[in-house]
C-alpha atoms as a PDB file:
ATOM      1  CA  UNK A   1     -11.160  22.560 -84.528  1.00  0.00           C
ATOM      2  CA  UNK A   2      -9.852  18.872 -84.256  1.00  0.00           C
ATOM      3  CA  UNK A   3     -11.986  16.022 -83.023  1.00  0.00           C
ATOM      4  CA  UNK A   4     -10.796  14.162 -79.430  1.00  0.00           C
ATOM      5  CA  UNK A   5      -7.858  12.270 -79.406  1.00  0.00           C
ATOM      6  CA  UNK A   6     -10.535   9.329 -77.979  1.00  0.00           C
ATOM      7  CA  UNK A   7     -12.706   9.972 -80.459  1.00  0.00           C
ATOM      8  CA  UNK A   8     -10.539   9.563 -83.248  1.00  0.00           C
ATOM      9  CA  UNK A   9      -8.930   6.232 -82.030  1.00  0.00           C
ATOM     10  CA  UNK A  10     -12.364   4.920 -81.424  1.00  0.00           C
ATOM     11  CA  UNK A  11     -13.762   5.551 -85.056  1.00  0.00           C
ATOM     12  CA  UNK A  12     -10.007   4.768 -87.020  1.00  0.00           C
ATOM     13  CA  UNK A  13     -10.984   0.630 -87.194  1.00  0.00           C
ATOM     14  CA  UNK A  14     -14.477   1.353 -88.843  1.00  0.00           C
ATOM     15  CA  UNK A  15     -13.468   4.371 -90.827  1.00  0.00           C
ATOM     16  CA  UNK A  16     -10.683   2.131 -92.210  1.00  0.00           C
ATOM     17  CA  UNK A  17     -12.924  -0.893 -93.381  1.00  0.00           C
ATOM     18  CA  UNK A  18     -15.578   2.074 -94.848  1.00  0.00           C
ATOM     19  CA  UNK A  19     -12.944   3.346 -96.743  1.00  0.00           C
ATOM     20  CA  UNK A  20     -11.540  -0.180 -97.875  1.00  0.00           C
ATOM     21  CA  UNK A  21     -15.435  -1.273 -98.695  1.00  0.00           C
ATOM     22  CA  UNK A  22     -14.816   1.143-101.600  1.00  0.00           C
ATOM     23  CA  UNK A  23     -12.197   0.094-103.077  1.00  0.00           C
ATOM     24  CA  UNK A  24      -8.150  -0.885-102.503  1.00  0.00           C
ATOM     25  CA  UNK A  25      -5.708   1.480-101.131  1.00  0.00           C
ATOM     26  CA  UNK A  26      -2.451   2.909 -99.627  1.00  0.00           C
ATOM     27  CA  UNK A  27      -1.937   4.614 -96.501  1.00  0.00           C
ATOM     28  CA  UNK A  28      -1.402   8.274 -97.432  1.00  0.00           C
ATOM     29  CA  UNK A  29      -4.462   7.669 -99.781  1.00  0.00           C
ATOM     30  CA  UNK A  30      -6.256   6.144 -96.556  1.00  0.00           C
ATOM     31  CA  UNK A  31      -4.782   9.447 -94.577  1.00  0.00           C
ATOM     32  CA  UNK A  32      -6.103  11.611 -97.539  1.00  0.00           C
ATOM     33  CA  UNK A  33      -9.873  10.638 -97.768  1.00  0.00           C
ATOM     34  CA  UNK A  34     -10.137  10.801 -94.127  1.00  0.00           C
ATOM     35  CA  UNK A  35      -8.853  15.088 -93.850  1.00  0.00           C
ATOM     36  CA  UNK A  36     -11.512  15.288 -96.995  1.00  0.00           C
ATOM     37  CA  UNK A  37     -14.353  13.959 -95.376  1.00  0.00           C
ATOM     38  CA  UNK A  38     -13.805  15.293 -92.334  1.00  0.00           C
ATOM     39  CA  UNK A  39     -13.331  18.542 -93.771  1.00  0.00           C
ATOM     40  CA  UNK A  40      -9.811  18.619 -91.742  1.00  0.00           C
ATOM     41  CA  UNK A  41     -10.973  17.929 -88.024  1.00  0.00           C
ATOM     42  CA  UNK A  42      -9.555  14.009 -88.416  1.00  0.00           C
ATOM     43  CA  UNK A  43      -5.866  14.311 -89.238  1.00  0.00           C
ATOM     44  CA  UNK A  44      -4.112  11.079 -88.964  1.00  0.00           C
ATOM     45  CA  UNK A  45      -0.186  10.390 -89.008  1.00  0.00           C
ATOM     46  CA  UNK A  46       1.200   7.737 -90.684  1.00  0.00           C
ATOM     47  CA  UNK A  47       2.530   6.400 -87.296  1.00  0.00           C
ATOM     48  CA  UNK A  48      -1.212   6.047 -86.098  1.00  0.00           C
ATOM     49  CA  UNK A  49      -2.603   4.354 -89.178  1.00  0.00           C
ATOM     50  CA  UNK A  50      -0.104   1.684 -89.934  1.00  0.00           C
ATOM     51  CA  UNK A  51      -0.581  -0.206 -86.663  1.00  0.00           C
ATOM     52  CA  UNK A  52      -4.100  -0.279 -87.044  1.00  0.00           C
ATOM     53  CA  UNK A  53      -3.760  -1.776 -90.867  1.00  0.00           C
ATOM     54  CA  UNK A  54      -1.452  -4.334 -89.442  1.00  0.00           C
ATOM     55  CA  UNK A  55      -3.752  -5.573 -86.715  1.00  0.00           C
ATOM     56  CA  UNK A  56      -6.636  -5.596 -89.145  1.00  0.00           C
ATOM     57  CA  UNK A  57      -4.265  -7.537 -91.853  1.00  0.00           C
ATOM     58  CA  UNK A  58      -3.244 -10.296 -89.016  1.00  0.00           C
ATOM     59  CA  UNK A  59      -6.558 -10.312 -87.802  1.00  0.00           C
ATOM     60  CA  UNK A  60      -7.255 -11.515 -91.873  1.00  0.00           C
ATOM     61  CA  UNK A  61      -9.593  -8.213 -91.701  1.00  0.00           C
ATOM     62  CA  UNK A  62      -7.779  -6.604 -94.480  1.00  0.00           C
ATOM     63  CA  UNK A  63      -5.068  -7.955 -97.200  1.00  0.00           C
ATOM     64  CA  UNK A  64      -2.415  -6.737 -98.838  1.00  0.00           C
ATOM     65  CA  UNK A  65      -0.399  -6.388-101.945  1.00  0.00           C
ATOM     66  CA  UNK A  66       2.923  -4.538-103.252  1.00  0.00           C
ATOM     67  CA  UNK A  67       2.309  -2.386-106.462  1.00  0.00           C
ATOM     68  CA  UNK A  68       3.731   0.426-108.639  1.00  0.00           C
ATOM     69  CA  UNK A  69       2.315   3.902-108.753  1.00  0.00           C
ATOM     70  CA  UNK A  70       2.564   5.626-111.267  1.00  0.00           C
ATOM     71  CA  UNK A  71       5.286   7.168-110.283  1.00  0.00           C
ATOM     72  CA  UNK A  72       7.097   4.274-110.294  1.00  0.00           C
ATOM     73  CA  UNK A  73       7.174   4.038-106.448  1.00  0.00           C
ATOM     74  CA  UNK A  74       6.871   0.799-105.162  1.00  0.00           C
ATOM     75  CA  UNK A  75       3.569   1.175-102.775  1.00  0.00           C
ATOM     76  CA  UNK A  76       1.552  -1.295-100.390  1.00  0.00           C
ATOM     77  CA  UNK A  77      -2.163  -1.419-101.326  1.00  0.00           C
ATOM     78  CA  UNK A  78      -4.612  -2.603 -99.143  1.00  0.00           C
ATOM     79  CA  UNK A  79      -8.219  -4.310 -99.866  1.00  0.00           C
ATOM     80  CA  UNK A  80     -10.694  -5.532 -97.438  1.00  0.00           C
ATOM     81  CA  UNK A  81     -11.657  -9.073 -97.028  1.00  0.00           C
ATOM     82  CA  UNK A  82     -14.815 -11.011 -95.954  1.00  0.00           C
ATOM     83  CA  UNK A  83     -14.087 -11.402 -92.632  1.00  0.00           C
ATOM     84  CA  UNK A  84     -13.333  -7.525 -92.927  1.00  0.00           C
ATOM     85  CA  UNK A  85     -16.763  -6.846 -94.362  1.00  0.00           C
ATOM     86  CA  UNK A  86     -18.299  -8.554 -91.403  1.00  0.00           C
ATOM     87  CA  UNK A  87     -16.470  -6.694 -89.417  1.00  0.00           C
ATOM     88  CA  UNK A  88     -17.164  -3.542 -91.093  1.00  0.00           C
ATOM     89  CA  UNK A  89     -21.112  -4.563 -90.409  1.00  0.00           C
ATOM     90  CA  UNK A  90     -20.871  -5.159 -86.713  1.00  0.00           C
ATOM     91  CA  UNK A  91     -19.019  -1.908 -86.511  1.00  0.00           C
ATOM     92  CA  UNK A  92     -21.862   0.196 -88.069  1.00  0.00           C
ATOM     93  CA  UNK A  93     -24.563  -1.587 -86.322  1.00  0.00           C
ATOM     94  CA  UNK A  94     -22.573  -0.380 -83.105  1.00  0.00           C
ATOM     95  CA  UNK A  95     -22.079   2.897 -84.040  1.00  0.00           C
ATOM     96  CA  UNK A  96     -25.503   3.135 -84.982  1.00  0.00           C
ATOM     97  CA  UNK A  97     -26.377   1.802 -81.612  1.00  0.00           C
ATOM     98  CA  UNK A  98     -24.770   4.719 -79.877  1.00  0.00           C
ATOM     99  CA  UNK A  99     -25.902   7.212 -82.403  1.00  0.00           C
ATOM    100  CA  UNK A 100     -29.068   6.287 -81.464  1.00  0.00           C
ATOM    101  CA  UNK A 101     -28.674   6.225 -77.485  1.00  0.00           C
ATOM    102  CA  UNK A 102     -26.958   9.847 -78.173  1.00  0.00           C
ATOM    103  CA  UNK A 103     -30.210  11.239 -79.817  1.00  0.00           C
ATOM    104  CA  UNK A 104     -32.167   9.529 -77.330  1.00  0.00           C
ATOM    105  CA  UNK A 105     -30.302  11.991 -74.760  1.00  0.00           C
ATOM    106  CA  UNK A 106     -30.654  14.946 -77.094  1.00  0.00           C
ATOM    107  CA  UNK A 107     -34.211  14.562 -77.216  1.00  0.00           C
ATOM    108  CA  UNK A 108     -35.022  13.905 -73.795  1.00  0.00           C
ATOM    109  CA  UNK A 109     -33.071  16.852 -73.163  1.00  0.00           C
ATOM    110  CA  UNK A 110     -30.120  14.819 -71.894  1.00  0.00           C
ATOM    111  CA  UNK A 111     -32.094  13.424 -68.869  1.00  0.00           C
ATOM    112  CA  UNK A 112     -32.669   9.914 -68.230  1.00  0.00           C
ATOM    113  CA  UNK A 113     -34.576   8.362 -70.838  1.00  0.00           C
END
């Protein structure tokens, strides 16, 4: 089973930054860590995640640099910045935010709290 379409656009911006917080990387790495840890229910294109890594890099979120694997493949890397690590904190402090209204429903047996 795949997550919602909704869903998935609505976490790729903070699941981006996460995976930049660890360290620099390439798209079909990005694409990669994202199937793993979602044990396949998040499959991203590369059509889906460029866009978003340009908007974050011209929003000075995220930088970027040209490389060579070791394949000898020329390859774009990507690392986050500062202004991407605040971002990266207001995004989990939202997410949290719903999290918690979510199990606030759950426990209340989904009426109004």
């Amino acid at each position: 089973m795949t997550l919602p379409r909704d869903l998935v656009a609505a976490s790729s911006i903070p699941l981006v930054l996460s995976i930049l917080s660890q360290g620099q990387s390439y798209g079909y790495e990005i694409i990669q860590k994202v199937k793993t840890a979602s044990e396949g229910e998040m499959l991203w294109a590369d059509g889906m995640l460029y866009p978003i890594l340009h908007r974050l890099e011209k929003r000075g979120q995220v930088q970027s640099s040209w490389g060579v694997a070791d394949s000898g493949r020329k390859r774009k890397y990507y690392r986050l910045s500062k202004a991407g690590q605040l971002e990266l904190s207001e995004q989990r402090a939202n997410w949290r935010k719903v999290n918690s209204l979510l199990d606030k429903f759950a426990a209340s047996g989904d009426k109004h709290v």
